[in-house]
C-alpha atoms as a PDB file:
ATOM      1  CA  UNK A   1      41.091   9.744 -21.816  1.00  0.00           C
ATOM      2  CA  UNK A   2      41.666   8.750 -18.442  1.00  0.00           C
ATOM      3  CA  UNK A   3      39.762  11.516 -16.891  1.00  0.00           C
ATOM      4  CA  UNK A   4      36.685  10.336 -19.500  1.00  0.00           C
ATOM      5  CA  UNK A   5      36.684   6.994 -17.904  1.00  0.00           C
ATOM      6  CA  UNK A   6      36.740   8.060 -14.133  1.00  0.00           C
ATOM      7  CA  UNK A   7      33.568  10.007 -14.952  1.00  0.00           C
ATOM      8  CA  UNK A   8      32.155   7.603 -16.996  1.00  0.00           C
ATOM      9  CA  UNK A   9      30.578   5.308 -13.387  1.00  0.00           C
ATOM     10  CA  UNK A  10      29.005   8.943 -12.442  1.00  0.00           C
ATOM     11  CA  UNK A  11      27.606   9.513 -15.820  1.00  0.00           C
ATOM     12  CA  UNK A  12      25.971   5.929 -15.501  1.00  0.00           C
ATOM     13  CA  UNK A  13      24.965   6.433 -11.907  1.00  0.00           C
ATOM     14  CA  UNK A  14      23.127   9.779 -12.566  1.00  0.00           C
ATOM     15  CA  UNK A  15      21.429   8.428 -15.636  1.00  0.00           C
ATOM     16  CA  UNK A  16      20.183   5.771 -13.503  1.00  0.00           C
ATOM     17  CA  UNK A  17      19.076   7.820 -10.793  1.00  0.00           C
ATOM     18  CA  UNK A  18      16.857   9.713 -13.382  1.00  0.00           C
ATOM     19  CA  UNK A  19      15.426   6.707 -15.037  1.00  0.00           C
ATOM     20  CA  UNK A  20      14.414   5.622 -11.413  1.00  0.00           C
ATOM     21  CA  UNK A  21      12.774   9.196 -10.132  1.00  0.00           C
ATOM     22  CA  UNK A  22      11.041   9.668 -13.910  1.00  0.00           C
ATOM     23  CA  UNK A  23       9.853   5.623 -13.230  1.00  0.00           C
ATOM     24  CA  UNK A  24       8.421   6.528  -9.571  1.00  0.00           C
ATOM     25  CA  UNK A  25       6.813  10.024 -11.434  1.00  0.00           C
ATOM     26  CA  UNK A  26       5.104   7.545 -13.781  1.00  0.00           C
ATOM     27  CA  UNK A  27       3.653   5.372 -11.251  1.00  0.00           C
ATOM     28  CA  UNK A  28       2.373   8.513  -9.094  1.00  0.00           C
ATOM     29  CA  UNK A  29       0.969  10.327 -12.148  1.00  0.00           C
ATOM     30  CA  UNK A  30      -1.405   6.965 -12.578  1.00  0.00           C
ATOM     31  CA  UNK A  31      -2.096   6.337  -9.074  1.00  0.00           C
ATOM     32  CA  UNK A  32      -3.887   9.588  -9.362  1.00  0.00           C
ATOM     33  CA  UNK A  33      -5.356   8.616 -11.613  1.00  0.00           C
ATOM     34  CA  UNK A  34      -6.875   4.924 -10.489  1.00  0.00           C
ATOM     35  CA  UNK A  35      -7.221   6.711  -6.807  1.00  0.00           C
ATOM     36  CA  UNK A  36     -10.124   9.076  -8.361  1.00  0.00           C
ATOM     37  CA  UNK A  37     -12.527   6.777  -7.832  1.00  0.00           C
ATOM     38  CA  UNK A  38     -12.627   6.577  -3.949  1.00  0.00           C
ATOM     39  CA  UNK A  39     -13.023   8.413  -0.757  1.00  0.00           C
ATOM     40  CA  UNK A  40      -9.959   7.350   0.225  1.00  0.00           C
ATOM     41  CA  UNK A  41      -6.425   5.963  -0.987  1.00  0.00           C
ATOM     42  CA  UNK A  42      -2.883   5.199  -0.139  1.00  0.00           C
ATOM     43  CA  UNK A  43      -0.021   4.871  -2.602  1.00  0.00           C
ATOM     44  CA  UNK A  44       3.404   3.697  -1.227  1.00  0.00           C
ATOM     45  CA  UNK A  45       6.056   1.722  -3.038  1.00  0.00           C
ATOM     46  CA  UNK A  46       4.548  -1.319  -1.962  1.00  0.00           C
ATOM     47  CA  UNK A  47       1.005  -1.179  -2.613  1.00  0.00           C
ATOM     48  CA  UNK A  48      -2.130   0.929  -3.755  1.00  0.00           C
ATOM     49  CA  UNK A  49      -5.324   0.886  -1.158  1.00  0.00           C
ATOM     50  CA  UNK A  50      -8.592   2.316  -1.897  1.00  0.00           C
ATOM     51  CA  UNK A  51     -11.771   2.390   0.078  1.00  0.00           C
ATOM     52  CA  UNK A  52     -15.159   3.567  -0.775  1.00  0.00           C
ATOM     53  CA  UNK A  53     -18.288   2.653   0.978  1.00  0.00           C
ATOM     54  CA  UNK A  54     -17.931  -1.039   2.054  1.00  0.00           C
ATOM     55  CA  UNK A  55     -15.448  -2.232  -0.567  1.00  0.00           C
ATOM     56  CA  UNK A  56     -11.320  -2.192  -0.206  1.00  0.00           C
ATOM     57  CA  UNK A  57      -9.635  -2.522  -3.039  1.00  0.00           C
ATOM     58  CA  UNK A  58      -5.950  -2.423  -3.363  1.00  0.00           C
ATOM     59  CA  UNK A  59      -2.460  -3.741  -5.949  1.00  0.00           C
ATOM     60  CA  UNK A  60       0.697  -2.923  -7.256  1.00  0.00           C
ATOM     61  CA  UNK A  61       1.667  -0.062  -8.633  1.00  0.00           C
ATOM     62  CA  UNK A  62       3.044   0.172 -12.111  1.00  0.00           C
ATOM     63  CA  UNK A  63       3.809   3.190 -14.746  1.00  0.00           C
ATOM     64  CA  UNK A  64       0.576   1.923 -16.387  1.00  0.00           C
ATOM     65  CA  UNK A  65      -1.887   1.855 -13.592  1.00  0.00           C
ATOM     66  CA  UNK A  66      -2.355  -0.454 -10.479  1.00  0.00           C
ATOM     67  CA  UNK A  67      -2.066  -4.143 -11.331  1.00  0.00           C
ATOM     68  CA  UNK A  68      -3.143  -7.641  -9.289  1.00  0.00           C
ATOM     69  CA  UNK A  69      -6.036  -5.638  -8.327  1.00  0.00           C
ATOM     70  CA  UNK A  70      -7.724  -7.312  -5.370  1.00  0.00           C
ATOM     71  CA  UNK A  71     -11.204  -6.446  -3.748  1.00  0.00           C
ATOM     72  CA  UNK A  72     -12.756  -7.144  -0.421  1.00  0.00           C
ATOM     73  CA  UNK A  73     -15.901  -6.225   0.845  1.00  0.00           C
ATOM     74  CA  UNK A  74     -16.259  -5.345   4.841  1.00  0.00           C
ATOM     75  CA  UNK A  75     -18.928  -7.690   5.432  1.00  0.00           C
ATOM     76  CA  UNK A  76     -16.397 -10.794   3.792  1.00  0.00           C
ATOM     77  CA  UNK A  77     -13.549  -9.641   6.253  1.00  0.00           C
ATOM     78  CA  UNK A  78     -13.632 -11.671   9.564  1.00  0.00           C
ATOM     79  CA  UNK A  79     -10.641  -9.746  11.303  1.00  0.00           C
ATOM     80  CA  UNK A  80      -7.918  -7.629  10.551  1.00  0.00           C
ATOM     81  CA  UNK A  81      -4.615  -7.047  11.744  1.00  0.00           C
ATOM     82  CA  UNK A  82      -1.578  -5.443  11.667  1.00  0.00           C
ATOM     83  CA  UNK A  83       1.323  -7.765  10.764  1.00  0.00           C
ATOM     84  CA  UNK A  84       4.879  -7.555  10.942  1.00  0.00           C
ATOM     85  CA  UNK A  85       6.985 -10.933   8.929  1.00  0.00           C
ATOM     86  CA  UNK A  86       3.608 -12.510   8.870  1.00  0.00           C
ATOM     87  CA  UNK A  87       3.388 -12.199  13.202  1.00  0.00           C
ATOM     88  CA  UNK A  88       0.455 -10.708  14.523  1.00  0.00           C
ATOM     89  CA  UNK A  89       1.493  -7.034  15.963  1.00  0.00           C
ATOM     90  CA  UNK A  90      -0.341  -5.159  18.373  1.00  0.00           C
ATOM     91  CA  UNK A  91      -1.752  -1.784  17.157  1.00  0.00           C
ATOM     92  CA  UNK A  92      -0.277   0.215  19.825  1.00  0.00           C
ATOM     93  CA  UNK A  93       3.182  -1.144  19.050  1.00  0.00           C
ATOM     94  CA  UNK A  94       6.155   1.687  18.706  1.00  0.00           C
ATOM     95  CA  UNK A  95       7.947   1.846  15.570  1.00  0.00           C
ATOM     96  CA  UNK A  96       8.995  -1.563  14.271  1.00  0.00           C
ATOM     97  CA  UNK A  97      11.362  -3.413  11.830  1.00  0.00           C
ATOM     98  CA  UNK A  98      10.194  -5.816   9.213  1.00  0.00           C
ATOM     99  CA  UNK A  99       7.398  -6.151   6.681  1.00  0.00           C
ATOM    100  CA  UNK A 100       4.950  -4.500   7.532  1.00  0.00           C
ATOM    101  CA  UNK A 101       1.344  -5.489   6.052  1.00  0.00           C
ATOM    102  CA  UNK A 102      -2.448  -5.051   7.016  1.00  0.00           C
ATOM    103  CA  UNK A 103      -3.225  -8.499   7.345  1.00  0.00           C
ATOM    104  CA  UNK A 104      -7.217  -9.305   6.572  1.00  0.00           C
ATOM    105  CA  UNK A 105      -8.873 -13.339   7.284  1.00  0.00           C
ATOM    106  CA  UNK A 106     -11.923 -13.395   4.875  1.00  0.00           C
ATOM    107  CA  UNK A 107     -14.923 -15.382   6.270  1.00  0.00           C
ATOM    108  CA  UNK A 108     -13.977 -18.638   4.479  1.00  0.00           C
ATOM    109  CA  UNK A 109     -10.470 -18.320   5.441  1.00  0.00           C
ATOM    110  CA  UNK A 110      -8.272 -16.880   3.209  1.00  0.00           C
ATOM    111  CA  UNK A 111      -5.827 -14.783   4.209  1.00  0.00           C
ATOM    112  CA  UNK A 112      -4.470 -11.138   2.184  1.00  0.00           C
ATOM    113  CA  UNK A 113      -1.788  -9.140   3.090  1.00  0.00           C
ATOM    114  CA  UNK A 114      -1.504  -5.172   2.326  1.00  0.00           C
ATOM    115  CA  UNK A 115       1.592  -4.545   2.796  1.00  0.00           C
ATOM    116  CA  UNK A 116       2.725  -1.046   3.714  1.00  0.00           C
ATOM    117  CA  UNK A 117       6.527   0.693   3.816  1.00  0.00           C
ATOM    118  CA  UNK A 118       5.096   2.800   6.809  1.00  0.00           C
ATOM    119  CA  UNK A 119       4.402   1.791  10.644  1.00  0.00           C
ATOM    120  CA  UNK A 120       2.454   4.912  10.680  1.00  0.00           C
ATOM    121  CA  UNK A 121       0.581   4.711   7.969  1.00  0.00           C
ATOM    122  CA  UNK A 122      -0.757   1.178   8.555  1.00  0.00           C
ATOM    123  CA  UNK A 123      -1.650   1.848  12.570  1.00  0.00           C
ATOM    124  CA  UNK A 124      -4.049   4.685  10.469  1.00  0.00           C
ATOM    125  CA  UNK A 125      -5.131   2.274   7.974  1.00  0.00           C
ATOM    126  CA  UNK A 126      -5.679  -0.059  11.007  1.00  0.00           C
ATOM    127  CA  UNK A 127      -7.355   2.457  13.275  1.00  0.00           C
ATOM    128  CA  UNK A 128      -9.830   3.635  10.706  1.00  0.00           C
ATOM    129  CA  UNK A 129     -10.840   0.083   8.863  1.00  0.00           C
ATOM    130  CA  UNK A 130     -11.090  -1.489  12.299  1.00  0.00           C
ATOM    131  CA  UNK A 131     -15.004  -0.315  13.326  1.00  0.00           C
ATOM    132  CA  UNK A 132     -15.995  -0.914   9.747  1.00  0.00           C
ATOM    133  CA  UNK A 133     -14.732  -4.729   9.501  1.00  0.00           C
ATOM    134  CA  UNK A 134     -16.220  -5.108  12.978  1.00  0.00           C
ATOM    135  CA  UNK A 135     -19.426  -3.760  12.047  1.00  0.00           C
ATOM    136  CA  UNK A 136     -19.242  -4.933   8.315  1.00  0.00           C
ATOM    137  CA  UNK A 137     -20.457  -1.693   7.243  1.00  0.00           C
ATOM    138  CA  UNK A 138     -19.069   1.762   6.428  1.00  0.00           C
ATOM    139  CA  UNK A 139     -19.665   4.379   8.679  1.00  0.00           C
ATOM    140  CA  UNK A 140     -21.796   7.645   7.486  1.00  0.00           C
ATOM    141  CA  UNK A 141     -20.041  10.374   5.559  1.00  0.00           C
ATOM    142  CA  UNK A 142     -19.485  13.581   7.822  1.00  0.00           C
END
């Protein structure tokens, strides 16, 4: 009986662990899905971003699809950022510690945060959305 008890927290822990995995499966399986649609998409644990021609379009992901869908178009975004706690980061920063979010000022001033579990991923992000904001168009297909 004893020896059924001591087991008993791994038994939990494990079954946990599998609920979580077969949880993150579900979310991937529809971010496939929803991520179809453009010409190109991140999924992290924090957020879904798509882009196709001059629209950006990103949420949260959930086991039944993206949700608090938000959409931008280029020519709306003033400037964009990378942000780290809300502070302004330069691009070429090394790794850093915080949250980390792509941080976008719309023309009538509103402010959205992407954020992004990455440093990596969101100097990309950064690197390749940059020229289209600035230009407020997308750039031709190659």
């Amino acid at each position: 009986m004893e020896r059924g008890l001591l087991w008993l927290p791994l038994l939990i822990l494990f079954i946990g662990l599998t609920w979580a995995g077969w949880n993150e499966y579900r979310k991937l399986e529809a971010y496939k899905v929803w991520a179809q649609q453009f010409e190109r998409a991140k999924y992290d644990i924090y957020a879904v971003l798509g882009q196709t021609g001059q629209t950006l379009t990103w949420g949260k992901p959930t086991r039944q699809g993206p949700v608090n869908i938000q959409t931008l178009t280029f020519s709306e975004v003033q400037t964009i950022r990378l942000e780290v706690d809300r502070q302004p980061v330069a691009p070429a920063t090394e790794k850093v510690r915080g949250r980390i979010a792509l941080g976008l000022t719309t023309r009538s001033g509103q402010h959205q945060s992407i954020p992004f579990s990455d440093w990596e991923i969101a100097q990309n992000w950064f690197n390749y959305l940059q020229p289209l904001v600035t230009s407020g168009q997308a750039l031709p297909q190659s």
